[in-house]
C-alpha atoms as a PDB file:
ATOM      1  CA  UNK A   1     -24.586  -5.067 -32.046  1.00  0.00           C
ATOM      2  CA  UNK A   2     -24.602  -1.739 -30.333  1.00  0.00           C
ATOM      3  CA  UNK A   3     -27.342  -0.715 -28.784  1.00  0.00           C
ATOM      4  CA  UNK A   4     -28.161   2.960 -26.017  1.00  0.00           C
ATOM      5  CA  UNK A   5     -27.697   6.623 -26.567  1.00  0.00           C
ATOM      6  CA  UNK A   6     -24.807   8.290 -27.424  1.00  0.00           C
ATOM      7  CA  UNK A   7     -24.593  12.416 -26.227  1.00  0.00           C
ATOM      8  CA  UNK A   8     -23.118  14.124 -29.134  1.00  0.00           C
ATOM      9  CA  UNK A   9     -21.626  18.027 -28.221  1.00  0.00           C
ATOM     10  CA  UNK A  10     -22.161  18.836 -32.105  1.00  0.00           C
ATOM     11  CA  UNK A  11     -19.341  20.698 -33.456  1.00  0.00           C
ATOM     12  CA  UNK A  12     -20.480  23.913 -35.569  1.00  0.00           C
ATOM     13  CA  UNK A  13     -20.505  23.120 -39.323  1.00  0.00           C
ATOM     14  CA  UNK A  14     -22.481  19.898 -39.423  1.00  0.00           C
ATOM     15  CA  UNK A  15     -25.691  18.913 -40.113  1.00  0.00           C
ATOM     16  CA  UNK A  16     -27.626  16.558 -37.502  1.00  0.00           C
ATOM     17  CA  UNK A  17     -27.552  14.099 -40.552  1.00  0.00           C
ATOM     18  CA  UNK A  18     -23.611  14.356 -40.887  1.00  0.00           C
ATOM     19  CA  UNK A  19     -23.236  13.021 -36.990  1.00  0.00           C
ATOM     20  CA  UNK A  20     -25.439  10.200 -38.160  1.00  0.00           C
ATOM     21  CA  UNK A  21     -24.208   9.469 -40.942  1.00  0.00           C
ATOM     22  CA  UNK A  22     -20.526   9.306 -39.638  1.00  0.00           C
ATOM     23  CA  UNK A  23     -22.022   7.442 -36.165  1.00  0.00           C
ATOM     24  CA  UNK A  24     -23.352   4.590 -38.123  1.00  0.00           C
ATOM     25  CA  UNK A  25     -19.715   4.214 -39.800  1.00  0.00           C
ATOM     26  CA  UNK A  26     -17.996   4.206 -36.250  1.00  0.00           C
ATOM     27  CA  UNK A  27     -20.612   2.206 -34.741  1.00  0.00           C
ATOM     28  CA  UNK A  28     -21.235  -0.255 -37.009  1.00  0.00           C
ATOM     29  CA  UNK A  29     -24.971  -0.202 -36.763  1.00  0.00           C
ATOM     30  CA  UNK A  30     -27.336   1.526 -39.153  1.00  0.00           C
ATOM     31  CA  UNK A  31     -30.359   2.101 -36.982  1.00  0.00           C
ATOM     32  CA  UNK A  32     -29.600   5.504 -35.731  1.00  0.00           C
ATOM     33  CA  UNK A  33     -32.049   8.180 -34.975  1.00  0.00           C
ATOM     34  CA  UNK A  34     -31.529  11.732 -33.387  1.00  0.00           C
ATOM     35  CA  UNK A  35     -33.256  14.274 -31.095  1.00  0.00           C
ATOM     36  CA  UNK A  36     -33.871  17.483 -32.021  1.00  0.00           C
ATOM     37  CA  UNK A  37     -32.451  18.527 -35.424  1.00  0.00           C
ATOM     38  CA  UNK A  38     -29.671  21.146 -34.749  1.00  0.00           C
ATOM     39  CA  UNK A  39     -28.917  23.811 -37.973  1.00  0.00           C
ATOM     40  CA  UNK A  40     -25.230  23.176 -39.016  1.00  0.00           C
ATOM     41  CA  UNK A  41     -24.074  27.162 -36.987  1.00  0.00           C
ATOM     42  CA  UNK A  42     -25.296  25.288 -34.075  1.00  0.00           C
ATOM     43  CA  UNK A  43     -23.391  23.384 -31.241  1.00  0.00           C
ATOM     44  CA  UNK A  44     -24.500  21.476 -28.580  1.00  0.00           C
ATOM     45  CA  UNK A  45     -25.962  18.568 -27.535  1.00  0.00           C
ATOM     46  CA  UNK A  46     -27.780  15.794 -29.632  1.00  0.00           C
ATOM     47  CA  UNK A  47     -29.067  12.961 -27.994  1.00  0.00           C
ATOM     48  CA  UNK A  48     -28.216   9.896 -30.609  1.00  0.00           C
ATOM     49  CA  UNK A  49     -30.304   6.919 -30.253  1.00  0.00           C
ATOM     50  CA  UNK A  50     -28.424   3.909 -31.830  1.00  0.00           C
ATOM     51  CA  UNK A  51     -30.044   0.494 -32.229  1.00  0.00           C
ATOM     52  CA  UNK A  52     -33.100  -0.878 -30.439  1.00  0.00           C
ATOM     53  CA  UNK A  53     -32.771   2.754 -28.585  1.00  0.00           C
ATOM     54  CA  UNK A  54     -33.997   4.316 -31.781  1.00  0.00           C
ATOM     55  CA  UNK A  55     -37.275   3.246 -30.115  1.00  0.00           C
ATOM     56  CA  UNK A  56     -37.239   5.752 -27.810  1.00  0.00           C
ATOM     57  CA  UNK A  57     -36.997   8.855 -29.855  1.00  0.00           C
ATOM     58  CA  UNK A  58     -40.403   9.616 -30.146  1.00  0.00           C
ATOM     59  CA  UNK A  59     -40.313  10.361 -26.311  1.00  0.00           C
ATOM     60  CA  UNK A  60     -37.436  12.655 -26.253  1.00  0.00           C
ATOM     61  CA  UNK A  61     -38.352  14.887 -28.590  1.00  0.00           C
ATOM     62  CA  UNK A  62     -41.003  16.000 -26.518  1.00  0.00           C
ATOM     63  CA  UNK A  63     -39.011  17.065 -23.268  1.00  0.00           C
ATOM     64  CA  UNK A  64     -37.962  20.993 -23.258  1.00  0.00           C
ATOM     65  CA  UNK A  65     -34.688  22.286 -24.588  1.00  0.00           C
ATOM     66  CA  UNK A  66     -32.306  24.573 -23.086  1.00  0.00           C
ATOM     67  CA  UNK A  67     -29.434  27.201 -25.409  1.00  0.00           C
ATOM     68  CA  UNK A  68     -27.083  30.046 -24.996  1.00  0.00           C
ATOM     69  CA  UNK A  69     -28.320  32.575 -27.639  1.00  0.00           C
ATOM     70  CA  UNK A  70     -26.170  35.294 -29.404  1.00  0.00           C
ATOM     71  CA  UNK A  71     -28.630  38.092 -29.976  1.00  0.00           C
ATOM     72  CA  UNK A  72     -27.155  40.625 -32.742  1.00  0.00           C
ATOM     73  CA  UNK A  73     -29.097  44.444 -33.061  1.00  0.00           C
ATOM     74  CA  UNK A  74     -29.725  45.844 -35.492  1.00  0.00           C
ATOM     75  CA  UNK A  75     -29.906  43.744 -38.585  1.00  0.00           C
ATOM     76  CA  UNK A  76     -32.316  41.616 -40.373  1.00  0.00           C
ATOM     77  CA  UNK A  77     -31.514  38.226 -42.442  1.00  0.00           C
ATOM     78  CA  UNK A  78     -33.741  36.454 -44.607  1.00  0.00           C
ATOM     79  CA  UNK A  79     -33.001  33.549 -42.451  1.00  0.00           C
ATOM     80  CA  UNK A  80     -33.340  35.243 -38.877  1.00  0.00           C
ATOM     81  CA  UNK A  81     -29.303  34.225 -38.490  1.00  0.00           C
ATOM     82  CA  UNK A  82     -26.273  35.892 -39.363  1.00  0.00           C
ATOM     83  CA  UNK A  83     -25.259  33.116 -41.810  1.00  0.00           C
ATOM     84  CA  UNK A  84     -28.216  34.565 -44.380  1.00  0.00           C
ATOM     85  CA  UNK A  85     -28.541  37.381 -46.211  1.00  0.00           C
ATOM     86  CA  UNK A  86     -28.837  40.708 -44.973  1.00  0.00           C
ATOM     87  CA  UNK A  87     -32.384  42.294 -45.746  1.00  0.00           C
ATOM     88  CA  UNK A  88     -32.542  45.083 -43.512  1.00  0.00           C
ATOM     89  CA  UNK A  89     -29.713  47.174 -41.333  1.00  0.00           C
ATOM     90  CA  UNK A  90     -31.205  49.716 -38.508  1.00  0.00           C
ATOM     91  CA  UNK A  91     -29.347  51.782 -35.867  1.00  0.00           C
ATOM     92  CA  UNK A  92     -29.563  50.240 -32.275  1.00  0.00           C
ATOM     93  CA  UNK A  93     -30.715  52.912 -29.716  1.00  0.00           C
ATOM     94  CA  UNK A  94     -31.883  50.093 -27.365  1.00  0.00           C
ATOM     95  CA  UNK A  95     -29.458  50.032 -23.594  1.00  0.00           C
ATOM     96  CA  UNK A  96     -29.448  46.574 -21.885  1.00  0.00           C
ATOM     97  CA  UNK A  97     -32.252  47.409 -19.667  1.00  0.00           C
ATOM     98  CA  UNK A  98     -34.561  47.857 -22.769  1.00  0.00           C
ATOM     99  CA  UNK A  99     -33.217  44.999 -23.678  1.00  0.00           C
ATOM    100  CA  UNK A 100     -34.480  43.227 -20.883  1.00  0.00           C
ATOM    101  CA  UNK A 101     -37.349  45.113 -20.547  1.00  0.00           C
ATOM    102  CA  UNK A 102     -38.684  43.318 -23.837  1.00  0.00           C
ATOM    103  CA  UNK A 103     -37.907  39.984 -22.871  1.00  0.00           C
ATOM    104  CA  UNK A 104     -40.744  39.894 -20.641  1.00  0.00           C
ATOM    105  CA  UNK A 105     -43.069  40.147 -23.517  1.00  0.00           C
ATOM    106  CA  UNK A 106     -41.596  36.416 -24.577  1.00  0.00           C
ATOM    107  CA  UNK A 107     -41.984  34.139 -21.839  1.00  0.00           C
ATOM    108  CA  UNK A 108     -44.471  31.756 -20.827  1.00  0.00           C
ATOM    109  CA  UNK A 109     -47.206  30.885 -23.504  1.00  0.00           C
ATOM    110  CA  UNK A 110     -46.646  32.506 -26.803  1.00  0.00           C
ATOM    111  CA  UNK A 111     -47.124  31.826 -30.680  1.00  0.00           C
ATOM    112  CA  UNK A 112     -44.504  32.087 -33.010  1.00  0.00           C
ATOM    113  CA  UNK A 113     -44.829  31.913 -37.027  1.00  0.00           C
ATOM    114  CA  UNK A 114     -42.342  29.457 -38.203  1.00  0.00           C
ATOM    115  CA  UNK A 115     -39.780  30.851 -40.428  1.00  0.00           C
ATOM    116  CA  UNK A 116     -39.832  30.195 -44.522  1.00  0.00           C
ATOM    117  CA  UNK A 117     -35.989  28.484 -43.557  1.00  0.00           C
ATOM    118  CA  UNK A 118     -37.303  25.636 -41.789  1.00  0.00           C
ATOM    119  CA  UNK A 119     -38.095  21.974 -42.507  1.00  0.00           C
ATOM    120  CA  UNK A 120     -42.047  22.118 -42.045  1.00  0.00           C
ATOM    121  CA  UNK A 121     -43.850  21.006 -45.246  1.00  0.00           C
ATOM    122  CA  UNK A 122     -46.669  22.693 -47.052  1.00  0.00           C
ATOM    123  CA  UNK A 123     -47.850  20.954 -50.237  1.00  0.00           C
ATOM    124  CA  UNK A 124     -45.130  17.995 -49.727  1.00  0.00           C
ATOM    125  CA  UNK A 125     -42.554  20.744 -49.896  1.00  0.00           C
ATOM    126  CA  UNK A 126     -40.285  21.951 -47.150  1.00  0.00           C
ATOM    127  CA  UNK A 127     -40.519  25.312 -46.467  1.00  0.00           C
ATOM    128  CA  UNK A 128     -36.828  26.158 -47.078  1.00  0.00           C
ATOM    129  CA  UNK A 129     -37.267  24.700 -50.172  1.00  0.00           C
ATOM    130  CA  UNK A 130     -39.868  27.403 -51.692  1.00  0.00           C
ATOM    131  CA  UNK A 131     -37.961  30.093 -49.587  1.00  0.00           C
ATOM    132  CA  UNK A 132     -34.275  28.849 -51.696  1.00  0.00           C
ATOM    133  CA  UNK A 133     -36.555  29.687 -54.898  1.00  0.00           C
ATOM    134  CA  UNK A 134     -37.374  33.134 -53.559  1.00  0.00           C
ATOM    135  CA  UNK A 135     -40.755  31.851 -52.983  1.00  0.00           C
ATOM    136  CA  UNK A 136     -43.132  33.030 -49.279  1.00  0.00           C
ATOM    137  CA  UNK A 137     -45.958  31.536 -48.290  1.00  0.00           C
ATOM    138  CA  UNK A 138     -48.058  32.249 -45.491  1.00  0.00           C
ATOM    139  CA  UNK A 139     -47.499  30.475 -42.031  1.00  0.00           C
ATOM    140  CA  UNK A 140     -49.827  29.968 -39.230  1.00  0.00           C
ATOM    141  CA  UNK A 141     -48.640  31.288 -35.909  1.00  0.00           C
ATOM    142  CA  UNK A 142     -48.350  27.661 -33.701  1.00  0.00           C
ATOM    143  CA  UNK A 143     -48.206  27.707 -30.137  1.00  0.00           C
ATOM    144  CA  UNK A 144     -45.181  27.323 -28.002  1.00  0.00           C
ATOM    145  CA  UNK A 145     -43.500  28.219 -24.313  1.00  0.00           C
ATOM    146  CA  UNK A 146     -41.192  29.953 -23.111  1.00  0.00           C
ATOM    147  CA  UNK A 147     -40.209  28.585 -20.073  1.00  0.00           C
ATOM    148  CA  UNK A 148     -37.250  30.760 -19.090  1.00  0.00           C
ATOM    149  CA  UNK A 149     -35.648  33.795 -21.161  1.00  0.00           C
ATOM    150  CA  UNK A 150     -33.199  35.768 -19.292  1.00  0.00           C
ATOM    151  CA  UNK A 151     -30.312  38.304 -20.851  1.00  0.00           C
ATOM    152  CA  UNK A 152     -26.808  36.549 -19.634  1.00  0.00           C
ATOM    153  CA  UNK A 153     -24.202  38.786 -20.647  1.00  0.00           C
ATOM    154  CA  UNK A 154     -23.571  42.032 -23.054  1.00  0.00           C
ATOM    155  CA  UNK A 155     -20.667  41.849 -25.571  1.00  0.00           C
ATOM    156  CA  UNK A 156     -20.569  44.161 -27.298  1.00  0.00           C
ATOM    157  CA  UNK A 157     -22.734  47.188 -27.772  1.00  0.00           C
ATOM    158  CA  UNK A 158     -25.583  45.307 -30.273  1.00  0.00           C
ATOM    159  CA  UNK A 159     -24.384  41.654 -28.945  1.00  0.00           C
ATOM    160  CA  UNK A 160     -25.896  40.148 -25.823  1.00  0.00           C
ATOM    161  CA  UNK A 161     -26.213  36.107 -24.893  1.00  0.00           C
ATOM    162  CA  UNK A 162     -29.446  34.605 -23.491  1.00  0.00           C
ATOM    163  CA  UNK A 163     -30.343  31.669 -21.774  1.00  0.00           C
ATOM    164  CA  UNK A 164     -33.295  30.130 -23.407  1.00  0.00           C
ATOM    165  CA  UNK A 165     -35.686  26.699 -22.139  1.00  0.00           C
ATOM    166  CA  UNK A 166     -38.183  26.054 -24.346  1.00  0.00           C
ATOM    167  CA  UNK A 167     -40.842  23.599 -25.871  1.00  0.00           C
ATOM    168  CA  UNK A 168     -40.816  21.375 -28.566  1.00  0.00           C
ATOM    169  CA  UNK A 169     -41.114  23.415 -32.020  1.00  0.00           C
ATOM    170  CA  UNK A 170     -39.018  26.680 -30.574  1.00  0.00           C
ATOM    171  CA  UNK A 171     -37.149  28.564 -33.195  1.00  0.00           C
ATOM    172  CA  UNK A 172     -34.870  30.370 -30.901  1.00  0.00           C
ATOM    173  CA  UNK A 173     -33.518  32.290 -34.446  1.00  0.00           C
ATOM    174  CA  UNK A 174     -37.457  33.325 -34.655  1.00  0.00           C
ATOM    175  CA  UNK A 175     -37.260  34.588 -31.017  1.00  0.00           C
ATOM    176  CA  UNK A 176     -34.023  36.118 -31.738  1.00  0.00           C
ATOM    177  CA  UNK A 177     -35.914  37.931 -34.979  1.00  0.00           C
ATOM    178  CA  UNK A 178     -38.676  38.478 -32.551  1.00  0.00           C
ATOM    179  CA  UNK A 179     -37.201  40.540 -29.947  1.00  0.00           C
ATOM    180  CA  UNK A 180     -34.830  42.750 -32.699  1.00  0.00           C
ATOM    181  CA  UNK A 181     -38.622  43.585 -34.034  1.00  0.00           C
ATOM    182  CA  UNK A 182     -40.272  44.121 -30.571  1.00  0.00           C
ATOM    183  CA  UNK A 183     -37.151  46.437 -29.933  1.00  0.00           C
ATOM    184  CA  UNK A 184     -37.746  48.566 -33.108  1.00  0.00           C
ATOM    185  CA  UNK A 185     -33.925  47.484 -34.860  1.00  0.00           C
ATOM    186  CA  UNK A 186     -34.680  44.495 -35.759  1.00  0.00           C
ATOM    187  CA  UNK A 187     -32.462  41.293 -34.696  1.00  0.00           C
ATOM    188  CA  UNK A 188     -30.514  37.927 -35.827  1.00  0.00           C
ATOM    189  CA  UNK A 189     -29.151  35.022 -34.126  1.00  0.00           C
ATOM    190  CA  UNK A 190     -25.429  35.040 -34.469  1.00  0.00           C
ATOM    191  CA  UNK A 191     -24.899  32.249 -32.089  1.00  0.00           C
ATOM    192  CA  UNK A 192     -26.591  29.324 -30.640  1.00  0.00           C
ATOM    193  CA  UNK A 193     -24.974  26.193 -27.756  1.00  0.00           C
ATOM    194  CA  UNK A 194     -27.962  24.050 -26.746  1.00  0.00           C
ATOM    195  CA  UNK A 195     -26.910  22.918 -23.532  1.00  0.00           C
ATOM    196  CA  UNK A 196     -29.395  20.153 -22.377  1.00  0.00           C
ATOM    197  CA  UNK A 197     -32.477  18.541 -24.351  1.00  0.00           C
ATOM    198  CA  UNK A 198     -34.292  15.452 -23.445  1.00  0.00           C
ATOM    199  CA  UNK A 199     -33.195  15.349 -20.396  1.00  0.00           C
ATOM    200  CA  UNK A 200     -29.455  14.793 -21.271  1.00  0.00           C
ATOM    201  CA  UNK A 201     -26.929  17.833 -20.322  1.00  0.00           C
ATOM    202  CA  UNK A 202     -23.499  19.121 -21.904  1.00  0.00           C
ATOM    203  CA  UNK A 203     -21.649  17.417 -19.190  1.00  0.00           C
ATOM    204  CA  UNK A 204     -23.082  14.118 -20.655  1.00  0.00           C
ATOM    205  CA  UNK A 205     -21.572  14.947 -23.749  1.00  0.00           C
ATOM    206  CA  UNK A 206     -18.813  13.422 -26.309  1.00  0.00           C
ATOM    207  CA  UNK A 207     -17.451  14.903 -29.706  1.00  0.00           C
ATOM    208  CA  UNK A 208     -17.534  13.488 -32.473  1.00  0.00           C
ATOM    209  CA  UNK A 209     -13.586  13.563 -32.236  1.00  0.00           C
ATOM    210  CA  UNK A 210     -13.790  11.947 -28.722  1.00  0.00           C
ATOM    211  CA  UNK A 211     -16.237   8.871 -30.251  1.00  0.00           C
ATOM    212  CA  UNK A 212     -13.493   8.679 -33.558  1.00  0.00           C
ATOM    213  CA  UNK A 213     -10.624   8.024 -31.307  1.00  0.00           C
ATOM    214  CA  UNK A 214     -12.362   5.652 -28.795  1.00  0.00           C
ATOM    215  CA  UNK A 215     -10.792   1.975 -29.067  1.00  0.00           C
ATOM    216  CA  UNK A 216     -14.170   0.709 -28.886  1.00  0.00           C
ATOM    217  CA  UNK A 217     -17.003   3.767 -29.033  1.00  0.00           C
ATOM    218  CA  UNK A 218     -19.868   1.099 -28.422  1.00  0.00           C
ATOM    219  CA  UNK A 219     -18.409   1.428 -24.655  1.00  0.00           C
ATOM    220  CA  UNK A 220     -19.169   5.503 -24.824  1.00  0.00           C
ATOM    221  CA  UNK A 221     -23.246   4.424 -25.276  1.00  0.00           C
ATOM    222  CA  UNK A 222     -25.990   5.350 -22.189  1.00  0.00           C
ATOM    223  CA  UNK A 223     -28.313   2.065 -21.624  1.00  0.00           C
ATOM    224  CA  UNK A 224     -31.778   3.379 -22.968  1.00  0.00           C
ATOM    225  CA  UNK A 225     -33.369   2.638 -20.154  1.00  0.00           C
ATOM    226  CA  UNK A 226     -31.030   5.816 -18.052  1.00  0.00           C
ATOM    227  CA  UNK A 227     -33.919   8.006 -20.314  1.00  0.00           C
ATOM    228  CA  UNK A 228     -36.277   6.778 -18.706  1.00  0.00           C
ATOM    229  CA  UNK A 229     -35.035   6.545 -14.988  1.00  0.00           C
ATOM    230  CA  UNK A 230     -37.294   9.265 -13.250  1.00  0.00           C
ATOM    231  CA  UNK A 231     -40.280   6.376 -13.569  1.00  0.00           C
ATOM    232  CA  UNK A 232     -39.823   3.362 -10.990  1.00  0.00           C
ATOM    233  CA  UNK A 233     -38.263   0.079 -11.639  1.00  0.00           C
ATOM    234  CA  UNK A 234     -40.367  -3.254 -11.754  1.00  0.00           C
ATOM    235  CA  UNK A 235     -39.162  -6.664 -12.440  1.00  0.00           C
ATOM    236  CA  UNK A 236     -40.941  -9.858 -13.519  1.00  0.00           C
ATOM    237  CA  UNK A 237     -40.252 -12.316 -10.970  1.00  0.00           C
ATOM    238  CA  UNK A 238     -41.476 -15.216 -13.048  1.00  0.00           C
ATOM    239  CA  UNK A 239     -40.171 -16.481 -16.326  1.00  0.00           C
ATOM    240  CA  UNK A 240     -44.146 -16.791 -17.532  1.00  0.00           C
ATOM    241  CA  UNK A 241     -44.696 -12.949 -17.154  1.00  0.00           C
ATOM    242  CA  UNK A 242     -41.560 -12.255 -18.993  1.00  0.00           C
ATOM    243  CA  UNK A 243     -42.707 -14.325 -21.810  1.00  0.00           C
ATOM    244  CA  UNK A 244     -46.312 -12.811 -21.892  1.00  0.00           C
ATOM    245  CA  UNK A 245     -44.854  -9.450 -21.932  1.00  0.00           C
ATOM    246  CA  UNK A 246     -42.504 -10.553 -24.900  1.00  0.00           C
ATOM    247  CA  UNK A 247     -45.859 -12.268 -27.010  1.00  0.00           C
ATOM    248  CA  UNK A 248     -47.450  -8.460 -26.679  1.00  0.00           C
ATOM    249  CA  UNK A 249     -49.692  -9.831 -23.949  1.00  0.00           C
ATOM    250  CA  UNK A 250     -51.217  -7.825 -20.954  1.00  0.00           C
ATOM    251  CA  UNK A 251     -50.017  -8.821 -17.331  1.00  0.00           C
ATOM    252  CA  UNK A 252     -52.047  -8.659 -14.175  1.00  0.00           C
ATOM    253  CA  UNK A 253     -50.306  -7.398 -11.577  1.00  0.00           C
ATOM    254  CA  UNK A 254     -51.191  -5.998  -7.848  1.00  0.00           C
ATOM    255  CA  UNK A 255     -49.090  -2.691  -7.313  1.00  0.00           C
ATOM    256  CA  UNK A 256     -49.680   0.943  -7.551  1.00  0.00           C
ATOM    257  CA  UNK A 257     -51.210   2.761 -10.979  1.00  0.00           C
ATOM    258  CA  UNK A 258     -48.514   4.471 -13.032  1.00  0.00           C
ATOM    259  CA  UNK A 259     -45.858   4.070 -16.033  1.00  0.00           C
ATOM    260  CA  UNK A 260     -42.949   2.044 -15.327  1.00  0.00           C
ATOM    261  CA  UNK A 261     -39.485   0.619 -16.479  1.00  0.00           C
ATOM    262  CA  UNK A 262     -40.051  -3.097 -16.670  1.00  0.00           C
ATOM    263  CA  UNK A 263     -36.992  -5.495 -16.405  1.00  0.00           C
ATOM    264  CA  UNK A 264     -36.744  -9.049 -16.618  1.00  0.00           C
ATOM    265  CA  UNK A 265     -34.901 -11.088 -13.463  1.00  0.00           C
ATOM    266  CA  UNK A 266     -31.687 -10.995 -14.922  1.00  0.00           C
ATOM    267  CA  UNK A 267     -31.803  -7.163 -15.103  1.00  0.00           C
ATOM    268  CA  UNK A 268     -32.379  -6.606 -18.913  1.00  0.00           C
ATOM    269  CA  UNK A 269     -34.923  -3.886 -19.870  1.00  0.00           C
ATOM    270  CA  UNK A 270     -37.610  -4.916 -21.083  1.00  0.00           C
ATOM    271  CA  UNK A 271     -40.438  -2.368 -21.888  1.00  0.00           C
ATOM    272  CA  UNK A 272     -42.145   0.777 -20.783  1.00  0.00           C
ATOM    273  CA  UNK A 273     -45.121  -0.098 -19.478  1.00  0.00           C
ATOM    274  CA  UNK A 274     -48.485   0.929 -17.822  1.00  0.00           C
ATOM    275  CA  UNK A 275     -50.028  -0.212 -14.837  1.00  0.00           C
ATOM    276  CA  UNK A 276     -53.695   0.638 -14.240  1.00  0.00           C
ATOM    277  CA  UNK A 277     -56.234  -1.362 -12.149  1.00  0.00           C
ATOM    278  CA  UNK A 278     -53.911  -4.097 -11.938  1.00  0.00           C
ATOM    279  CA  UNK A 279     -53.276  -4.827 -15.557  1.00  0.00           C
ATOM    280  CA  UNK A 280     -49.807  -3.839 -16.775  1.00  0.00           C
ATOM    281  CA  UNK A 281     -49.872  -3.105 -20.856  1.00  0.00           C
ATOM    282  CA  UNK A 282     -46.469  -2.391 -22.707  1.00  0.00           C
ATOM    283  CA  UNK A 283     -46.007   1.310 -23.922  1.00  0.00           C
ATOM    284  CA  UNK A 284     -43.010   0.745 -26.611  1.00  0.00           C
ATOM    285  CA  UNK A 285     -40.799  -2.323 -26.121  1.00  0.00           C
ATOM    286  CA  UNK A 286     -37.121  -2.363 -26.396  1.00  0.00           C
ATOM    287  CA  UNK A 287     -36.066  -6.104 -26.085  1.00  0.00           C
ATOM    288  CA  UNK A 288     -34.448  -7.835 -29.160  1.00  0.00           C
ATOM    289  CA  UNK A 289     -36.538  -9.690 -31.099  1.00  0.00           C
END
């Protein structure tokens, strides 16, 4: 049975689904969840929760992503990347200091309106699903942040890369769109790398032809608990706790107030938990049952 989380460096041409999908073939075990859907031109890293560590996805897809960006001048697609169709086509007057002149305008707290070529439902339909039928309906502007936006490298004269950490519910093809608008030419995303999300980096990373050639991939697999390592480790010294903790049952225990990883006293991880005023309640479990 395998259980942890499994650092995918997504080739280009996949879905998120497809790395799933083939996972749970090479794995041998069907509950498998992901991080952070990545559009099939994308590369990068997806975290891939397999097991009992499918519990934890619902905490990583909160934590801030970072990419390398290809912004491309001068053109406008119907789905704010180069692998849509062209809409609009504008000369670029814009130099790289305009360039990064505009950026400004982008970081920190901003709102962005989704685009119609996106997953987000209205009526029980996904958006990209009206937008394949030529349909456009209008879309709130939602919050998000822009923690860091800076212009990396020019590579050709409408072509430049940018670094980009973001929140949860970024379209970085939105902020590409964005900044081609802000600049007066108009803009695409030609490419996109995400190089760390939920805390896991590109150095952490496998292929998918990497995990296919493994012997014995269940060996290439994170323990879940390595997500949650910046909170501090507490064991259950007694068998009793352990078993309270297991029945769904609160603890009372002396220590300071706060969210820990909770282990048992031979080491497995048991539980996220909270501590406050001396009782200790479980956040999300992740023993076997």
């Amino acid at each position: 049975m395998a259980n942890g989380i499994l650092i995918i460096d997504k080739p280009a041409g996949w879905t998120s689904h497809d790395v799933v999908a083939k996972l749970r073939g090479l794995l041998r075990e069907r509950r498998i969840g992901h991080a952070g859907t990545l559009d099939p031109m994308a590369t990068g890293v997806l975290p891939v929760f397999v097991g009992r560590a499918t519990r934890a996805v619902e905490f990583a897809a909160e934590r801030e992503k970072e990419y390398l960006a290809g912004l491309r001048l001068g053109v406008v697609t119907d789905t704010q990347d180069t692998t849509g169709t062209v809409l609009e086509t504008h000369p670029v007057c814009a130099d790289r200091p305009q360039v990064e002149a505009v950026l400004a305008r982008f970081r920190g707290e901003i709102t962005q309106i989704p685009p119609m070529y996106s997953a987000i439902k209205r009526e029980g339909k996904k958006l990209y699903e009206l937008a394949r039928r030529g349909q456009e309906v209008e879309r709130q502007p939602r919050p998000i942040t822009i923690e860091a936006l800076d212009l990396l490298d020019q590579v050709s004269p409408t072509e430049y890369t940018l670094r980009v950490r973001c929140s949860k519910g970024t379209y970085v093809r939105t902020l590409c769109h964005d900044i081609g608008q802000a600049l007066g030419c108009g803009g695409a995303l030609f490419s996109l790398r995400r190089t760390q999300s939920a805390g896991f980096s590109l150095d952490q990373a496998v292929t998918m032809d990497q995990v296919s050639a493994h012997p014995a991939p269940q060996q290439l697999l994170l323990s879940v608990d390595r997500y949650f390592s910046r909170y501090p480790a507490l064991t259950l010294r007694h068998g009793t706790a352990e078993k309270k903790l297991r029945n769904g049952n609160r603890l009372t225990l002396e220590g300071q107030d706060g969210v820990y990883r909770v282990y048992s006293r031979g080491g497995d991880f048991l539980a996220l938990s909270r501590l406050e005023q001396g009782a200790l309640t479980t956040i999300k479990s992740f023993f076997e049952v």
